[in-house]
PDB file of N, CA and C in Angstrom:
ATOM      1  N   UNK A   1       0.775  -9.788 -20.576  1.00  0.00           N
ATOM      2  CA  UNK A   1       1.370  -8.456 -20.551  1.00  0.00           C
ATOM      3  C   UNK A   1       0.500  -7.569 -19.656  1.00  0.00           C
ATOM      4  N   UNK A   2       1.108  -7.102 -18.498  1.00  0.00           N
ATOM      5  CA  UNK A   2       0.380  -5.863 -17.960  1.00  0.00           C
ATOM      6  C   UNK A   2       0.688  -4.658 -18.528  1.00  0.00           C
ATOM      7  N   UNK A   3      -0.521  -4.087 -18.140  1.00  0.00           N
ATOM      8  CA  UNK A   3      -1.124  -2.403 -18.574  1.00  0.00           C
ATOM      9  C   UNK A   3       0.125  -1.617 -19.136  1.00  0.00           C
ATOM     10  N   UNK A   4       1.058  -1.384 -18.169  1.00  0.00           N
ATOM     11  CA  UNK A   4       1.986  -0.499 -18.129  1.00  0.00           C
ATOM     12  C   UNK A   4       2.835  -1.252 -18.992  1.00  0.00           C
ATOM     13  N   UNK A   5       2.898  -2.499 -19.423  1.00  0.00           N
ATOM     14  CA  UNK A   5       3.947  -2.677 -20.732  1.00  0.00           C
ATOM     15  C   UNK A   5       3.601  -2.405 -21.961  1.00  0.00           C
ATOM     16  N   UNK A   6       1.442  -2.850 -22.139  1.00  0.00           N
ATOM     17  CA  UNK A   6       1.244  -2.426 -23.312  1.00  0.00           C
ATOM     18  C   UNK A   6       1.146  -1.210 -23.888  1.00  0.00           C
ATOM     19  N   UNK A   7       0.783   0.176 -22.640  1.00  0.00           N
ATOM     20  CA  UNK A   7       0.944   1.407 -23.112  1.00  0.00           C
ATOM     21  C   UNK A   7       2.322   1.680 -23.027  1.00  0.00           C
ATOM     22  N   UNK A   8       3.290   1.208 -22.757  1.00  0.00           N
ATOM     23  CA  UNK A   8       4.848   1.250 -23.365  1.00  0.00           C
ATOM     24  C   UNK A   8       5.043   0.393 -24.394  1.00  0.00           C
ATOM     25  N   UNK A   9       4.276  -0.250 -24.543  1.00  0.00           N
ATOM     26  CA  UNK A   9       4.687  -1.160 -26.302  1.00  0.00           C
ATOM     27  C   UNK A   9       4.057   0.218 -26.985  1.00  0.00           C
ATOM     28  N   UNK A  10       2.595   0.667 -26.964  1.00  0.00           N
ATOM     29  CA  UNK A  10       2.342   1.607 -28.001  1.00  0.00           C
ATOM     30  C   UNK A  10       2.670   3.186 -27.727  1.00  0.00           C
ATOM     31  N   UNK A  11       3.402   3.795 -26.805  1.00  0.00           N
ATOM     32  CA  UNK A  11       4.015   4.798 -27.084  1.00  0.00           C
ATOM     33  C   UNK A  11       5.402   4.163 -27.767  1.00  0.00           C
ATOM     34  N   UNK A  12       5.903   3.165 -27.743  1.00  0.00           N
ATOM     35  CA  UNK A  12       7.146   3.016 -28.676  1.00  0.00           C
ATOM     36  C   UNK A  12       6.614   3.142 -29.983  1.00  0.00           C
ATOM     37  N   UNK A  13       5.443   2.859 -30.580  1.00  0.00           N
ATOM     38  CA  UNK A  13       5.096   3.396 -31.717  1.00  0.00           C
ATOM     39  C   UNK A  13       4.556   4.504 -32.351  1.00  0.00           C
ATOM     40  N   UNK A  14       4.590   5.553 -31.427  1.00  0.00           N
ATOM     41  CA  UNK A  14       4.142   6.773 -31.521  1.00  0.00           C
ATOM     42  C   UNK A  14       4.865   7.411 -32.384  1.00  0.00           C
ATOM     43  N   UNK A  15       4.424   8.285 -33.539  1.00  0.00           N
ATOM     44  CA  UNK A  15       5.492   8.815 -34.128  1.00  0.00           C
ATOM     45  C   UNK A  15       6.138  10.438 -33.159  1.00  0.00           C
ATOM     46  N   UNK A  16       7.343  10.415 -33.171  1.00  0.00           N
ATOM     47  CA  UNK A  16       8.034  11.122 -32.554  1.00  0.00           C
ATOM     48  C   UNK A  16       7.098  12.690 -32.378  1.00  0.00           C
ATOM     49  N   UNK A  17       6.911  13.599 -33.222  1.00  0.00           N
ATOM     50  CA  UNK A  17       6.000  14.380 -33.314  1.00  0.00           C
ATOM     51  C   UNK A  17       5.299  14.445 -32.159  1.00  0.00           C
ATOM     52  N   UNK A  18       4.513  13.489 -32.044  1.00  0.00           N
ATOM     53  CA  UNK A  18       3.068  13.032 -31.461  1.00  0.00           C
ATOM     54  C   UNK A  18       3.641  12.734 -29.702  1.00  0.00           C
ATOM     55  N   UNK A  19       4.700  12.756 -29.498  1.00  0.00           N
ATOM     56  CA  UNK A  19       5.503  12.173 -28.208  1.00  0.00           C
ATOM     57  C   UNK A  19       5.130  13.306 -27.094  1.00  0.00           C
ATOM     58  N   UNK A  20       5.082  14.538 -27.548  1.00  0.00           N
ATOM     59  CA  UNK A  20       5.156  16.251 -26.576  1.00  0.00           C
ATOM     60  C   UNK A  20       3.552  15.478 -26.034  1.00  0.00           C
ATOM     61  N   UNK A  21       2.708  15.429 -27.113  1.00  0.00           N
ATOM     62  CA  UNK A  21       1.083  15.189 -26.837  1.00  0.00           C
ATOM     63  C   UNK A  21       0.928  14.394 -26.004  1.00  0.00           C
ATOM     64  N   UNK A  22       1.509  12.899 -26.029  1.00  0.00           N
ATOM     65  CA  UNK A  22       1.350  12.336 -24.889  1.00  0.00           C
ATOM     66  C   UNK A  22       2.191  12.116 -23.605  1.00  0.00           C
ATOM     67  N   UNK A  23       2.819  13.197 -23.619  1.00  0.00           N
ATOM     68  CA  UNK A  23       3.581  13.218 -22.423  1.00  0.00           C
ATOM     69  C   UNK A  23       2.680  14.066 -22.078  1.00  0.00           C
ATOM     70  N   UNK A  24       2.105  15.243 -22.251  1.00  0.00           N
ATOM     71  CA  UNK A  24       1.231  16.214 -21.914  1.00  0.00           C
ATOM     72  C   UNK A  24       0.063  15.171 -21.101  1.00  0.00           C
ATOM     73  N   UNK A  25      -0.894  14.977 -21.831  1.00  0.00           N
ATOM     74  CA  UNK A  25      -1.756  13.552 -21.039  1.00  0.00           C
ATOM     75  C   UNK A  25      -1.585  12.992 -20.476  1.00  0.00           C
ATOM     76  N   UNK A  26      -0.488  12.370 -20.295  1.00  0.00           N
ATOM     77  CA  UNK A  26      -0.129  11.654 -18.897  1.00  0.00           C
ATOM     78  C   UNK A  26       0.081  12.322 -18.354  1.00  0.00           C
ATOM     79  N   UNK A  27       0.839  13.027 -17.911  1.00  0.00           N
ATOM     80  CA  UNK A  27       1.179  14.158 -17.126  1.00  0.00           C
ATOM     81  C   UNK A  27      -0.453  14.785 -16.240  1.00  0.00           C
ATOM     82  N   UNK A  28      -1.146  15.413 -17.560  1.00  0.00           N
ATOM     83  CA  UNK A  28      -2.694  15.841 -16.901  1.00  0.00           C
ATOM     84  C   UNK A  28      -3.336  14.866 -15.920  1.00  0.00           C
ATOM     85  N   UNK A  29      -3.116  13.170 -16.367  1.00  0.00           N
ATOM     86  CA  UNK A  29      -3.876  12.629 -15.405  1.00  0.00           C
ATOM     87  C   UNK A  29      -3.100  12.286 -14.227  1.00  0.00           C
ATOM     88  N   UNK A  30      -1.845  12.656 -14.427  1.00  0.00           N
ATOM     89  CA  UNK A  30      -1.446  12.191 -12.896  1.00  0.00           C
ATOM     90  C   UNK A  30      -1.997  13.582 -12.053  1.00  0.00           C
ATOM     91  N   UNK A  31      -1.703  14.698 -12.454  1.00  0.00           N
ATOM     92  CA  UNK A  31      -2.132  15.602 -11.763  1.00  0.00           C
ATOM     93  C   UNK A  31      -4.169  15.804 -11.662  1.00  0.00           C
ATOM     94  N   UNK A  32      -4.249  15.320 -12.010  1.00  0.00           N
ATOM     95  CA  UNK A  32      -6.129  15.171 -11.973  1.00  0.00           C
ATOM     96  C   UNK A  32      -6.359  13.873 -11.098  1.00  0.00           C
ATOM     97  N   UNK A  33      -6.000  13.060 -11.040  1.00  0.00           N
ATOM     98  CA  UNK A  33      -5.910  11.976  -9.627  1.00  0.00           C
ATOM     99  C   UNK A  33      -5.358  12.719  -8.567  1.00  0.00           C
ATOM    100  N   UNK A  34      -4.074  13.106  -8.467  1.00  0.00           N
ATOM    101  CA  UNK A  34      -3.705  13.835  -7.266  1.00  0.00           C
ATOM    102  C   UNK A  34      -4.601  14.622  -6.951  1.00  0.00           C
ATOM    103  N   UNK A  35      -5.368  15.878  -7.906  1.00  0.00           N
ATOM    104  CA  UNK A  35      -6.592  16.570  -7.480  1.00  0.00           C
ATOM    105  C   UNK A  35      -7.201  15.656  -6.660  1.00  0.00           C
ATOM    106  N   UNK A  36      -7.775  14.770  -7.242  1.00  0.00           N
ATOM    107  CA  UNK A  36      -9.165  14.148  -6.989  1.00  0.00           C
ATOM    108  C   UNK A  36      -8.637  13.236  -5.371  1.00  0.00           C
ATOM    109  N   UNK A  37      -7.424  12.739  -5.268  1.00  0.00           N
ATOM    110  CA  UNK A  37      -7.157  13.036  -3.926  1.00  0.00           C
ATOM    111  C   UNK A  37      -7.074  13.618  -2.890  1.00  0.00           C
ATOM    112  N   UNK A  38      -6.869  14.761  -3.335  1.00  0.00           N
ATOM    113  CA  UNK A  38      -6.741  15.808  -2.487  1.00  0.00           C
ATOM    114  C   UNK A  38      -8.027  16.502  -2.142  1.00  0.00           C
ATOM    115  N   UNK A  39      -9.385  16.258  -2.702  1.00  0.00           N
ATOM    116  CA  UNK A  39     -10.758  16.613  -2.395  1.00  0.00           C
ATOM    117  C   UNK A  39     -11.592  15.825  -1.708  1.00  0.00           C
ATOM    118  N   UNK A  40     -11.046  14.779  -1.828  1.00  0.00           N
ATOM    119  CA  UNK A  40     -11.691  13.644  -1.340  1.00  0.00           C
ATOM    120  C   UNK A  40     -11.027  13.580   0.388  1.00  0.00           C
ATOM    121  N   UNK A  41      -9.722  13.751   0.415  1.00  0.00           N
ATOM    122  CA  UNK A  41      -9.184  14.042   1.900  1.00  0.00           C
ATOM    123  C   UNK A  41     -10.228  15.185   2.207  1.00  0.00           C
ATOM    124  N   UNK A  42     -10.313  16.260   1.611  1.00  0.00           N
ATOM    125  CA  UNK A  42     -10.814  17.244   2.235  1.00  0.00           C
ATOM    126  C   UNK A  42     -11.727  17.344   2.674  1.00  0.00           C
ATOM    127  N   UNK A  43     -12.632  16.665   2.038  1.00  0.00           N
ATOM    128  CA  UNK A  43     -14.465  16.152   2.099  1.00  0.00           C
ATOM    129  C   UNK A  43     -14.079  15.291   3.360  1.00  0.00           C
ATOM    130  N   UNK A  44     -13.465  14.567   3.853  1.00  0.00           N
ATOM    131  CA  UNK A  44     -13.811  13.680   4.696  1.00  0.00           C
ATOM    132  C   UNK A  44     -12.918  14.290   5.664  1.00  0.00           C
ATOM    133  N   UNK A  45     -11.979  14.966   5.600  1.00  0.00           N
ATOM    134  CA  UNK A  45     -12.107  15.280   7.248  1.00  0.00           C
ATOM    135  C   UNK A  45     -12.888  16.488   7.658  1.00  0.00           C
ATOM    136  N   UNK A  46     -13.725  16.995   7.427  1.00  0.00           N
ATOM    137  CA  UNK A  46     -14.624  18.122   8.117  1.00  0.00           C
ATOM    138  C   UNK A  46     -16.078  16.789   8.355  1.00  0.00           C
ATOM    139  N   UNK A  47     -15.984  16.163   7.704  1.00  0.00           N
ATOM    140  CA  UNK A  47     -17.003  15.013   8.035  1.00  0.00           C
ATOM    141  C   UNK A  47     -16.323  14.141   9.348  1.00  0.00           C
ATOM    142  N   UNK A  48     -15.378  13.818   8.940  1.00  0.00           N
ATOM    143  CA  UNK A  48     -14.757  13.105  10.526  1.00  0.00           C
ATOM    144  C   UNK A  48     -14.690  13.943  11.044  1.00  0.00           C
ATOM    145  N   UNK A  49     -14.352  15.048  11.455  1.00  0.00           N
ATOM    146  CA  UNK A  49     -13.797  16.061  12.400  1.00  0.00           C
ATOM    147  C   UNK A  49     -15.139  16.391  13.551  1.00  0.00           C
ATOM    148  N   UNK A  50     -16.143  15.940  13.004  1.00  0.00           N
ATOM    149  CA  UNK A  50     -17.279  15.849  14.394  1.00  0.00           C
ATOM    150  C   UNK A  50     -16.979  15.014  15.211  1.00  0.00           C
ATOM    151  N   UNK A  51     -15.922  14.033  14.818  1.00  0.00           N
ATOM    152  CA  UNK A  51     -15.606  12.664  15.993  1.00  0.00           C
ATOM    153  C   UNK A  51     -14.723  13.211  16.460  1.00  0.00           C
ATOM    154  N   UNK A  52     -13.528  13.684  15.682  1.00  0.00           N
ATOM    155  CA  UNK A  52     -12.431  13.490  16.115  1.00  0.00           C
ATOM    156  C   UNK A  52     -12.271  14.880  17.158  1.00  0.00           C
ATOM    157  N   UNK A  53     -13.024  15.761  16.997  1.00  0.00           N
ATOM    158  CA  UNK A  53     -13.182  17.219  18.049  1.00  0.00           C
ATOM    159  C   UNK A  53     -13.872  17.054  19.163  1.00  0.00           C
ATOM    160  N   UNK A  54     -14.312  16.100  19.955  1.00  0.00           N
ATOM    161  CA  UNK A  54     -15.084  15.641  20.338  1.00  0.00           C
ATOM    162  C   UNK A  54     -14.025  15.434  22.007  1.00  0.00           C
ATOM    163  N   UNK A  55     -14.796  16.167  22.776  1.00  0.00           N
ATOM    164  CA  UNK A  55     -13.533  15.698  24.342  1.00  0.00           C
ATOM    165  C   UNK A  55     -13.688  14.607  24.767  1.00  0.00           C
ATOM    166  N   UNK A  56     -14.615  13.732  24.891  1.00  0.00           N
ATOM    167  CA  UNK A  56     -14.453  12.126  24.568  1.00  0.00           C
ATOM    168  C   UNK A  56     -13.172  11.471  23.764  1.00  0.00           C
ATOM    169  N   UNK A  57     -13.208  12.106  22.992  1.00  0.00           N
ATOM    170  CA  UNK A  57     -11.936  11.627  21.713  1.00  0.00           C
ATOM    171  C   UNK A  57     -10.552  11.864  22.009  1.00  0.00           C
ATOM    172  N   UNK A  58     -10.188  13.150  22.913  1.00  0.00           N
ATOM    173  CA  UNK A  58      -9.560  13.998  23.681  1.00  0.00           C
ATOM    174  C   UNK A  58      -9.013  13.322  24.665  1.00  0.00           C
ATOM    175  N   UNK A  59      -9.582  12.596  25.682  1.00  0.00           N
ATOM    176  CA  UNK A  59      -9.533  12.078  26.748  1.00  0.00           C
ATOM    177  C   UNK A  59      -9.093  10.357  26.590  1.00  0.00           C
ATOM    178  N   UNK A  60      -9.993   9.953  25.429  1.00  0.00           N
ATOM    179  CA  UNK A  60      -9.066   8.771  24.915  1.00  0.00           C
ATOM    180  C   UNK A  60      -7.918   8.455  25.086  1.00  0.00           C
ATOM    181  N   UNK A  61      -7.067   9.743  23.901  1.00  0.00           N
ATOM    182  CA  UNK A  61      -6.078   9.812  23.562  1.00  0.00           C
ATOM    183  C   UNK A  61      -5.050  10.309  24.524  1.00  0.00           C
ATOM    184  N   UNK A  62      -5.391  10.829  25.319  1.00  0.00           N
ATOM    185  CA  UNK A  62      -4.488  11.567  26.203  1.00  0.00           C
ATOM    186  C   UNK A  62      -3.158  11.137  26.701  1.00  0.00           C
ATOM    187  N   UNK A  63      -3.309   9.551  27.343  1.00  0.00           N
ATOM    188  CA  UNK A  63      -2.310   8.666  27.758  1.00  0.00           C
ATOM    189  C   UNK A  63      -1.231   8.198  26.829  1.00  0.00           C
ATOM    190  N   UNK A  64      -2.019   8.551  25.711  1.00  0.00           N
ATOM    191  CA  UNK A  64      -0.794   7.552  24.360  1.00  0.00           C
ATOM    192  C   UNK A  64       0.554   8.474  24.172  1.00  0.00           C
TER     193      UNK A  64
END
């Protein structure tokens, strides 16, 4: 059984109540990965961006 069947075997046992809560949590971590994507792009292109600003880099590309 993979991941995603056994946390769908045990939210089928969740009592109903308890269902808002973990939809809430999942929910948080998809949006807290997307964060953590979205910082991690950010961090790295001002770190690449010394290459990629570069008129060497410029001149490369020019023909394509």
């Amino acid at each position: 059984m993979n991941k995603k069947e056994l946390i769908i075997t045990e939210i089928q046992q969740v009592p109903e109540p308890l269902l808002e809560e973990v939809l809430d949590f999942v929910r948080l971590l998809r949006a807290k990965h997307t964060q953590e994507k979205l910082e991690i792009s950010l961090l790295s292109e001002s770190s690449l961006a010394k290459d990629w600003l570069r008129p060497e880099e410029d001149d490369a590309w020019r023909d394509l």
